[in-house]
N, C-alpha and C. Protein backbone atom coordinates (compact mmCIF):
# COMPACT_ATOMS: atom_id res chain seq x y z
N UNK A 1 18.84 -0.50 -9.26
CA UNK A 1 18.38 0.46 -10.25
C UNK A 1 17.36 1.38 -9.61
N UNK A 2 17.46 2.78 -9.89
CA UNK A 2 16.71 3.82 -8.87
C UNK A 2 16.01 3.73 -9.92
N UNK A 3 14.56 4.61 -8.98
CA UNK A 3 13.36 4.51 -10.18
C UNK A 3 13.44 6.32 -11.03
N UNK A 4 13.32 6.51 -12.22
CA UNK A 4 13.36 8.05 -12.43
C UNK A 4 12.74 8.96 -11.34
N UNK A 5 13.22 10.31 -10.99
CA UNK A 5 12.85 11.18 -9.99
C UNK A 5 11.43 11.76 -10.74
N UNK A 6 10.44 11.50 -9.99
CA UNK A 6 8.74 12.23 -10.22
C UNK A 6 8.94 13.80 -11.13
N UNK A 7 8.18 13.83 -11.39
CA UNK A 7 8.21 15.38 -12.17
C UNK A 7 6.98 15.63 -11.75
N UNK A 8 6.89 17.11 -11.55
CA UNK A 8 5.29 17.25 -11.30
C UNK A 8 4.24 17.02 -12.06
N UNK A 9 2.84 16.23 -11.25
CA UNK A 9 1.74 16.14 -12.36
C UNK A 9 1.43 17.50 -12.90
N UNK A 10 1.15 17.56 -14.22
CA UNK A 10 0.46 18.25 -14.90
C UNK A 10 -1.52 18.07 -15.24
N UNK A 11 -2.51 18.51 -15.24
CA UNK A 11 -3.50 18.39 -14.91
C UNK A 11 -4.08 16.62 -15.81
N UNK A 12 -3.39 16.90 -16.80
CA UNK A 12 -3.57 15.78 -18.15
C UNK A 12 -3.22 14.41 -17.45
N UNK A 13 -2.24 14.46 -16.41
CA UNK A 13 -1.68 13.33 -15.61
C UNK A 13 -2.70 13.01 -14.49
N UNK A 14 -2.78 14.13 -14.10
CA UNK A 14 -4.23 14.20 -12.91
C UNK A 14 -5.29 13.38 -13.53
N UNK A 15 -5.65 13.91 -14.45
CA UNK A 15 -6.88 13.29 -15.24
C UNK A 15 -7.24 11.89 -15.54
N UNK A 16 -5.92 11.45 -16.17
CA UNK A 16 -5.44 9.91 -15.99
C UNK A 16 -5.54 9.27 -14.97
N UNK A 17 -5.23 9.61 -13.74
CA UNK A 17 -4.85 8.93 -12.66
C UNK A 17 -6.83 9.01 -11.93
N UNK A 18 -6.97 10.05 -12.03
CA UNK A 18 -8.28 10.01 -11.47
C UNK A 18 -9.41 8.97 -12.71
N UNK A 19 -9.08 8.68 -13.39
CA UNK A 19 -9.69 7.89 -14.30
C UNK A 19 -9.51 6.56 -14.17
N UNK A 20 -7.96 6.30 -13.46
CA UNK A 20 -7.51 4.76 -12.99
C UNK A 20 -8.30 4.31 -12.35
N UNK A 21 -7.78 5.64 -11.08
CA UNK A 21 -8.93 5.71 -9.75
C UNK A 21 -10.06 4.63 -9.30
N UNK A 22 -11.03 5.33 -10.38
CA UNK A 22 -12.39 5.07 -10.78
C UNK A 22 -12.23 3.52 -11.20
N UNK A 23 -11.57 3.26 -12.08
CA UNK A 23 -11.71 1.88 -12.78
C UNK A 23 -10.28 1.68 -12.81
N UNK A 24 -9.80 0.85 -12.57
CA UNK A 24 -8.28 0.39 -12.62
C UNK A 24 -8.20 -0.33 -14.26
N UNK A 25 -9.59 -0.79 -14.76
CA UNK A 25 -9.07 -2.05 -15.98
C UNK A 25 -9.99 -0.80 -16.83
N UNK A 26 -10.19 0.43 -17.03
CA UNK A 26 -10.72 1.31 -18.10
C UNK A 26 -9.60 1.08 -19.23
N UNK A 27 -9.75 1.28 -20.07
CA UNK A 27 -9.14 1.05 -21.58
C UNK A 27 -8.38 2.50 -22.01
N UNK A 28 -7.39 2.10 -22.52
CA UNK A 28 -6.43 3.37 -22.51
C UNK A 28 -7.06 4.35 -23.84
N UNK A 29 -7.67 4.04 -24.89
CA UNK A 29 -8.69 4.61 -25.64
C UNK A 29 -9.91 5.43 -24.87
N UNK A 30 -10.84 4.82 -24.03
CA UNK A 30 -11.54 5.57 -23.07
C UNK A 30 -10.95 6.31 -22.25
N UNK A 31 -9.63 6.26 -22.19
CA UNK A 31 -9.39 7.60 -20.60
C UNK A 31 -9.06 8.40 -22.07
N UNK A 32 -8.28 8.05 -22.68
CA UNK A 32 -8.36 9.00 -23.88
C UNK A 32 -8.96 9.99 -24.58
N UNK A 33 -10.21 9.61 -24.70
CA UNK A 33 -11.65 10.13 -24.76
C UNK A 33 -11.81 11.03 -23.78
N UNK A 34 -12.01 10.61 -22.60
CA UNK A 34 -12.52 11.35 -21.35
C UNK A 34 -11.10 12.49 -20.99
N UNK A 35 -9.70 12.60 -21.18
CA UNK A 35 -8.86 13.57 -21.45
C UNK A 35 -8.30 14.14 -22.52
N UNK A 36 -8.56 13.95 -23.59
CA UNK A 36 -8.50 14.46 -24.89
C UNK A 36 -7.17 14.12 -25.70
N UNK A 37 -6.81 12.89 -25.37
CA UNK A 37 -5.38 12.18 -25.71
C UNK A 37 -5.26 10.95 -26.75
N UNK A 38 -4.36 10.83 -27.04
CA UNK A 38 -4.96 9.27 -28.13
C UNK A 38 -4.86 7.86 -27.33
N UNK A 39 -5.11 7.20 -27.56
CA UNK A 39 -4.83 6.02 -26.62
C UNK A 39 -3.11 6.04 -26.84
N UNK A 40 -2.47 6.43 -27.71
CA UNK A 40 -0.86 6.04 -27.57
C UNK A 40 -0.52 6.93 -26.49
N UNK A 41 -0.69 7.86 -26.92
CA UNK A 41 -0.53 8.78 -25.88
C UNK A 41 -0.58 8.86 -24.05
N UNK A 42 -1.89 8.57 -24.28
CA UNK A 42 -1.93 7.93 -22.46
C UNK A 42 -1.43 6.31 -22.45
N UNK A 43 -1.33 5.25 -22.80
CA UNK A 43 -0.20 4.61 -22.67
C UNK A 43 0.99 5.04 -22.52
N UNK A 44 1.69 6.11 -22.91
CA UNK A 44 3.05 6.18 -22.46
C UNK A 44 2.94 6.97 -21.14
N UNK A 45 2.09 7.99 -21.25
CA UNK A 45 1.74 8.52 -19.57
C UNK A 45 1.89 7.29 -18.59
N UNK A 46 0.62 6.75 -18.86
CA UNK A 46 0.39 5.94 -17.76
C UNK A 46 1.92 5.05 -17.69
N UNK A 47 2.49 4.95 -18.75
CA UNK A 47 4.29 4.03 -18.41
C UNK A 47 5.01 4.73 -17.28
N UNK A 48 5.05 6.12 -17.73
CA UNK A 48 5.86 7.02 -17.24
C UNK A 48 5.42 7.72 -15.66
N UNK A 49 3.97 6.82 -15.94
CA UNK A 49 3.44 7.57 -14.12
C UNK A 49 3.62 6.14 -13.29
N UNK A 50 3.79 5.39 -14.13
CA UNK A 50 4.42 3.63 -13.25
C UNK A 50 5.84 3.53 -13.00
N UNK A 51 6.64 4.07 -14.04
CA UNK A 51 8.09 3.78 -14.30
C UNK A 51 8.56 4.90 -12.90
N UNK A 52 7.91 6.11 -12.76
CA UNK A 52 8.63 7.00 -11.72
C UNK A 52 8.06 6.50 -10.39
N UNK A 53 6.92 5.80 -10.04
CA UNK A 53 6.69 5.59 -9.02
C UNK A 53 5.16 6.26 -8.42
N UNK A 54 4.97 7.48 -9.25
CA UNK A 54 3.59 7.85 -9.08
C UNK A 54 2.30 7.58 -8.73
N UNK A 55 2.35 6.12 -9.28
CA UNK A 55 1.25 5.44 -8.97
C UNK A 55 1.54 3.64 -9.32
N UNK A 56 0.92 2.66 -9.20
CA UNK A 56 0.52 1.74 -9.55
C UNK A 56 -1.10 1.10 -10.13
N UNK A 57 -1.06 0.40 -10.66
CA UNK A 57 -1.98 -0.31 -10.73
C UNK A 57 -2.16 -1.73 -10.38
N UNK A 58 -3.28 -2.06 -9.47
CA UNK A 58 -3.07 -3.35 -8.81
C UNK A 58 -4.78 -4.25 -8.65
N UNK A 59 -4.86 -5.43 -8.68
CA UNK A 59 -6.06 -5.69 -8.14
C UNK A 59 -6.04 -5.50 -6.17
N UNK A 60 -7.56 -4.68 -6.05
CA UNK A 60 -7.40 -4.69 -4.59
C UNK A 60 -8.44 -5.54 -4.13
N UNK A 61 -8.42 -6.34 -3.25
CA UNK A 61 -8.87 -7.61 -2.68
C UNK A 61 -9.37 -7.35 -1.18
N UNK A 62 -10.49 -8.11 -0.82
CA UNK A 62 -10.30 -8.29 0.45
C UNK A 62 -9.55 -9.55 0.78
N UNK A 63 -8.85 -9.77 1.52
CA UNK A 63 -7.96 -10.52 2.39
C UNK A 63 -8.94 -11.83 2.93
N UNK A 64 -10.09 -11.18 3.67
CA UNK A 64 -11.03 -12.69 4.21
C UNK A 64 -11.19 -13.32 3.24
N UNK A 65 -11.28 -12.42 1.75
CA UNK A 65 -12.50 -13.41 1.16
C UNK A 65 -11.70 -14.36 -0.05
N UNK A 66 -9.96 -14.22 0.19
CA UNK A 66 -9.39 -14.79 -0.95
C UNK A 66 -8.46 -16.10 0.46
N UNK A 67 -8.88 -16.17 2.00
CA UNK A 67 -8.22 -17.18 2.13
C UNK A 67 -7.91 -16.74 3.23
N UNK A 68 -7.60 -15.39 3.38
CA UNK A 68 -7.09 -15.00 4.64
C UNK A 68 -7.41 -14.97 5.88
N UNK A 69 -8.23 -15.46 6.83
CA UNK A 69 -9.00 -15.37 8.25
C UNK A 69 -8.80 -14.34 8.90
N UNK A 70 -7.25 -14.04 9.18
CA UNK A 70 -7.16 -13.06 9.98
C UNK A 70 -6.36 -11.89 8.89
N UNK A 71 -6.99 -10.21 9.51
CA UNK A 71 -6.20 -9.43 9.33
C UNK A 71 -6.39 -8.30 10.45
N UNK A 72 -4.65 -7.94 10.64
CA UNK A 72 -4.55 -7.09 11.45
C UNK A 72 -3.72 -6.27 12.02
N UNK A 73 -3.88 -4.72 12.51
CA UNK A 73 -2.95 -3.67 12.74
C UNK A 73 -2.09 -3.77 13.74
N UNK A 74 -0.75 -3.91 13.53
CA UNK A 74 -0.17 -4.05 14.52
C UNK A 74 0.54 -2.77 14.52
N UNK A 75 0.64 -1.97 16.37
CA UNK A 75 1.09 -1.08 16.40
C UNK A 75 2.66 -1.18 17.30
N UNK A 76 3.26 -0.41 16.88
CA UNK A 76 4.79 -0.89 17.26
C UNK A 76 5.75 0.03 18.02
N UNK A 77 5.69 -0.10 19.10
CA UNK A 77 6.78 0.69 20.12
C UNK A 77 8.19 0.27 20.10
N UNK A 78 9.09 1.32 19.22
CA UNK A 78 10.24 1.34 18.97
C UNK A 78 11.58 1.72 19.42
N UNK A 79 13.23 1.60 19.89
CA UNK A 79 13.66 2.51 20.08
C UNK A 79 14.74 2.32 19.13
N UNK A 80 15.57 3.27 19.17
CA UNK A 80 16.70 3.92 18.19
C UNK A 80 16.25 4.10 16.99
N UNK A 81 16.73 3.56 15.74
CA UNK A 81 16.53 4.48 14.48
C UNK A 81 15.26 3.30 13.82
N UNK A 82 14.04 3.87 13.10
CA UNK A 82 13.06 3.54 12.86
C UNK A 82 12.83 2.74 11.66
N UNK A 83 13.94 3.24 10.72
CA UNK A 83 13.74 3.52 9.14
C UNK A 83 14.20 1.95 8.96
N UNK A 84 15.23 1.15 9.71
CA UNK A 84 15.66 0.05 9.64
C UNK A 84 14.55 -0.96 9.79
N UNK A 85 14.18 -0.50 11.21
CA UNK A 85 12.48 -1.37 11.06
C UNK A 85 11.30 -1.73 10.64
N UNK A 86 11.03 -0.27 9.73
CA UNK A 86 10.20 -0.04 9.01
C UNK A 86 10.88 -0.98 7.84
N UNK A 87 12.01 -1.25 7.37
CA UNK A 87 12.35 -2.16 6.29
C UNK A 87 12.47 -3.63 6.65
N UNK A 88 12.56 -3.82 7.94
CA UNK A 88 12.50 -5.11 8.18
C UNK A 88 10.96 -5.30 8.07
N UNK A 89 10.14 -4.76 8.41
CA UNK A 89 8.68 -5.21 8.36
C UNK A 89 8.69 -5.14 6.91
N UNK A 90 8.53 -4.33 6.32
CA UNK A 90 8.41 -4.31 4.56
C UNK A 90 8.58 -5.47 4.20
N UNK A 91 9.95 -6.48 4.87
CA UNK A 91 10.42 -7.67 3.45
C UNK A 91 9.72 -8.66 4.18
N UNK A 92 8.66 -8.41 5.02
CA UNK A 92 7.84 -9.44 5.78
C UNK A 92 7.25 -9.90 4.48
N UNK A 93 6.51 -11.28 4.06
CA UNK A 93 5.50 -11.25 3.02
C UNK A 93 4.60 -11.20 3.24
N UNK A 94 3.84 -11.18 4.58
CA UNK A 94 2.78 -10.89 5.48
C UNK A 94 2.23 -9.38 5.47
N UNK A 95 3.11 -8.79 5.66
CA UNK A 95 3.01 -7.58 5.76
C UNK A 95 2.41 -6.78 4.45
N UNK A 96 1.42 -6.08 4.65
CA UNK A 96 1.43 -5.58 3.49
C UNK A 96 1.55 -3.72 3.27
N UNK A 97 1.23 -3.34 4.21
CA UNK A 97 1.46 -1.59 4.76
C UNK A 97 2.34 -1.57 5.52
N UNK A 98 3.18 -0.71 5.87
CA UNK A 98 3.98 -0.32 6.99
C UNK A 98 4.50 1.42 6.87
N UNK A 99 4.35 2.03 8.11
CA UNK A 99 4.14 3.97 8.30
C UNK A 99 5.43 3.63 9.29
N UNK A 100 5.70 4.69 9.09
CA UNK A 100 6.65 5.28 10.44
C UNK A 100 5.53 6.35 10.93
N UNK A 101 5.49 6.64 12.12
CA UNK A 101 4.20 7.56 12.69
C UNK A 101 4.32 8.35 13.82
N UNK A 102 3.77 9.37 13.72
CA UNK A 102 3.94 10.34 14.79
C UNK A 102 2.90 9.98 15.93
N UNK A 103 2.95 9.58 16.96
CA UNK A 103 1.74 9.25 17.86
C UNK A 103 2.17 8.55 19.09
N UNK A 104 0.79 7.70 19.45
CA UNK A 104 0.74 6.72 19.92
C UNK A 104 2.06 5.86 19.75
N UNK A 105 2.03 5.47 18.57
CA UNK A 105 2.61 4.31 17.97
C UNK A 105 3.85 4.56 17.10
N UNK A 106 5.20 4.01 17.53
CA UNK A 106 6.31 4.61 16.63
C UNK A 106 6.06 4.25 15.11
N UNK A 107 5.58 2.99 14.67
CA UNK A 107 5.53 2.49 13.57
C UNK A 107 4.18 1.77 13.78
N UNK A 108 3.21 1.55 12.26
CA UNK A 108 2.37 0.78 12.29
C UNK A 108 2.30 -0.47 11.16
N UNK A 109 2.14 -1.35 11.08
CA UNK A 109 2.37 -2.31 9.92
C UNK A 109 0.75 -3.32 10.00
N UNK A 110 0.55 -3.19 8.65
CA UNK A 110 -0.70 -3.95 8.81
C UNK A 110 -0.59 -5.32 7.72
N UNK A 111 -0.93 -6.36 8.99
CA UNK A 111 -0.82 -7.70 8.43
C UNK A 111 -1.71 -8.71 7.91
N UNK A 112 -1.76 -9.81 7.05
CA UNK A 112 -2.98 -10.95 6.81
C UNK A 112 -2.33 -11.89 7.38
N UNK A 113 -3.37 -12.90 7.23
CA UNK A 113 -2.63 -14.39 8.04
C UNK A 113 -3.42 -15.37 7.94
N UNK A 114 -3.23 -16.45 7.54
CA UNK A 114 -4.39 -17.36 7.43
C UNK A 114 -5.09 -17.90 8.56
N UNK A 115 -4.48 -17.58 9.73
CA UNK A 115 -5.02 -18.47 10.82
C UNK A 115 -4.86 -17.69 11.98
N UNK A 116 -5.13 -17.81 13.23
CA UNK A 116 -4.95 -17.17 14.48
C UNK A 116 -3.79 -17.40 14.90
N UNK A 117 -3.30 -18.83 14.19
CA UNK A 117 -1.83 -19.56 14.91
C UNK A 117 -0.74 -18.79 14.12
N UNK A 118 -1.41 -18.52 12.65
CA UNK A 118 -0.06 -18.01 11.73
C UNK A 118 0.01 -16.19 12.29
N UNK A 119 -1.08 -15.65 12.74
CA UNK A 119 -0.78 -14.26 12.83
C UNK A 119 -0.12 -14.16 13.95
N UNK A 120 -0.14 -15.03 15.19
CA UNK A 120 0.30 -15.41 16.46
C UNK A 120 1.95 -15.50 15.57
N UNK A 121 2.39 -16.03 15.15
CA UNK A 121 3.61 -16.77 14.58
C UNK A 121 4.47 -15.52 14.33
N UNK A 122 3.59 -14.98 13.56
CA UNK A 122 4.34 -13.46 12.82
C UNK A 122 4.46 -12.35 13.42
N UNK A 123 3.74 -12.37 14.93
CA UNK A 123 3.65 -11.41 15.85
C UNK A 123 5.03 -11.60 16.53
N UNK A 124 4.66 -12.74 16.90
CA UNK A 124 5.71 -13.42 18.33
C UNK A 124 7.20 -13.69 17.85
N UNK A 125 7.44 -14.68 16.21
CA UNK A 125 8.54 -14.34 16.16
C UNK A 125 9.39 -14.00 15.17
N UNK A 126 8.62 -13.07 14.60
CA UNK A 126 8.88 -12.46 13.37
C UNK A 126 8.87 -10.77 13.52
N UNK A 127 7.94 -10.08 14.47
CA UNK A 127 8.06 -8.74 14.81
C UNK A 127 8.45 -8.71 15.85
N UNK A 128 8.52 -9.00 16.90
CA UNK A 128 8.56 -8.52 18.34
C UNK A 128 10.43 -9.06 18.21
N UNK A 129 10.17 -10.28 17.88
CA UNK A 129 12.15 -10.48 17.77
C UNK A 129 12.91 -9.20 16.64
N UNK A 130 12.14 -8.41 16.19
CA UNK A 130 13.38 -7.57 15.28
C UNK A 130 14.22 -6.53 16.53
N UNK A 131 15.51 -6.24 15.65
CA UNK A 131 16.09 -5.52 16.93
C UNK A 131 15.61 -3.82 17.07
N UNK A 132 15.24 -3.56 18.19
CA UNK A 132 14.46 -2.13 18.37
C UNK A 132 13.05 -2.15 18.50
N UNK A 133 12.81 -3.64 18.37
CA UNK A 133 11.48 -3.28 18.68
C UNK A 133 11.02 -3.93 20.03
N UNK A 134 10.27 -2.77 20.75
CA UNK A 134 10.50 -3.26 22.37
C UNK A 134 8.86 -3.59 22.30
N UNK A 135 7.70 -3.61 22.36
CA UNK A 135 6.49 -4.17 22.65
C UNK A 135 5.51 -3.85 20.88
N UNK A 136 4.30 -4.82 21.26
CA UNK A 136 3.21 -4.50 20.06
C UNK A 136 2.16 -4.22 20.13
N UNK A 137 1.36 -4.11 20.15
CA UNK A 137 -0.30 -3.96 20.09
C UNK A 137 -0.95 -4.49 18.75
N UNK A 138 -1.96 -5.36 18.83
CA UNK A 138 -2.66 -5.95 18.17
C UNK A 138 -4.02 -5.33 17.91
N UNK A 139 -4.09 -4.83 17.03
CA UNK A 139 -5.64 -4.36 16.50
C UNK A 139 -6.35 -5.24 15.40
N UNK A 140 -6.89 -6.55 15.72
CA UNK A 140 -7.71 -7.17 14.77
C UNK A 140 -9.00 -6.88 14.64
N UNK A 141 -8.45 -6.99 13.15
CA UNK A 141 -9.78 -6.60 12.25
C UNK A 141 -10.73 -7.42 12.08
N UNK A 142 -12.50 -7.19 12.43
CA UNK A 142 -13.34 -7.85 12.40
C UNK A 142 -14.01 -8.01 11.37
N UNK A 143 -13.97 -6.89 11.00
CA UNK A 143 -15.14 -6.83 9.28
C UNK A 143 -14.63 -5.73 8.36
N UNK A 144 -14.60 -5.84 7.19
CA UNK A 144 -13.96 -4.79 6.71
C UNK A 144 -15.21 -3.73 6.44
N UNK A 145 -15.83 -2.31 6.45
CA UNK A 145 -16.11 -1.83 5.93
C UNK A 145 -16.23 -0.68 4.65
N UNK A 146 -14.66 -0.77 4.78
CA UNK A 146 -14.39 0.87 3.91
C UNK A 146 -13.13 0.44 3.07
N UNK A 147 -12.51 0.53 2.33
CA UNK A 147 -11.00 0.21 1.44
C UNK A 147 -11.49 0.91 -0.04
N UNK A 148 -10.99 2.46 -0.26
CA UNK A 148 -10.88 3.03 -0.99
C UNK A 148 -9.45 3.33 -1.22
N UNK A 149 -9.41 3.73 -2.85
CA UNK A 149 -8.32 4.35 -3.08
C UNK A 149 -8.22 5.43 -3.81
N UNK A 150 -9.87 6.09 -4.00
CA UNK A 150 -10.31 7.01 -4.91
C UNK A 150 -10.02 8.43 -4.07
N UNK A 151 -8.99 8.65 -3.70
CA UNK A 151 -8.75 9.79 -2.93
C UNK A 151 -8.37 11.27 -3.66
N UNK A 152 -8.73 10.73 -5.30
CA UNK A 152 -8.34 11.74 -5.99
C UNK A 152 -6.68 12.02 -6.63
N UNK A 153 -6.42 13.60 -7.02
CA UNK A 153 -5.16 13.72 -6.97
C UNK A 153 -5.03 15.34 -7.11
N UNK A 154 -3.94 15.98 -6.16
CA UNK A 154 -4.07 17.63 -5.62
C UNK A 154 -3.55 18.45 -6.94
């Protein structure tokens, strides 16, 4: 089942979303308030900005502090077609980001792991064995400082 095709935001949608932003658990009565909508009203927005894909709403976590020991960027030197790999990393459950990328790095996928042995595990034979992917680079993460998602909306 495809998800409906996006329609462009309109500013009222903007408004919403930058209100998520801010607070993910705000009350659909208060963004209401703050965009001039009824709470029914932005309930079906906010359906219709989930149902197309626009956005989500999610709890965001740090990783150390719910269990995880290790987290970390792995960068991925690829050859032939990318888009396959980029989906094999996706159905990783480890995995939680993955770019196709212009750079350095053909693809980047960023992983958690409970242990040094389990991120070792998922490096060695879970990425590096997919087909096309010829070497990795390991960028572990020491401390988190920054994880926003308040980037607005254009």
């Amino acid at each position: 089942m495809s998800k409906p095709k996006p329609t462009p935001l309109d500013d009222v949608s903007k408004a919403i979303i930058a209100e998520l932003q801010e607070d993910g658990r705000r009350s659909y009565a208060a963004i209401g308030k703050a965009v001039g909508l009824s709470e029914a009203a932005v309930r079906q927005r906010v359906q219709r900005l989930v149902d197309s894909g626009v956005m989500q709403v999610v709890a965001v976590t740090d990783p150390t502090e719910i269990g995880f020991a290790r987290q970390a960027m792995i960068g991925i030197h690829a050859t032939g077609e990318l888009e396959p790999i980029a989906d094999a990393l996706a159905e990783l459950t480890e995995v939680d980001y993955v770019v196709i990328t212009a750079g350095s790095f053909d693809l980047l996928a960023e992983v958690v792991a409970e242990s040094d042995d389990h991120l070792l595990e998922i490096i060695s034979r879970r990425i590096r064995t997919l087909p096309g992917v010829m070497s990795t680079e390991t960028l572990l993460y020491l401390k988190l400082r920054k994880q926003t998602y308040a980037w607005g909306v254009r």
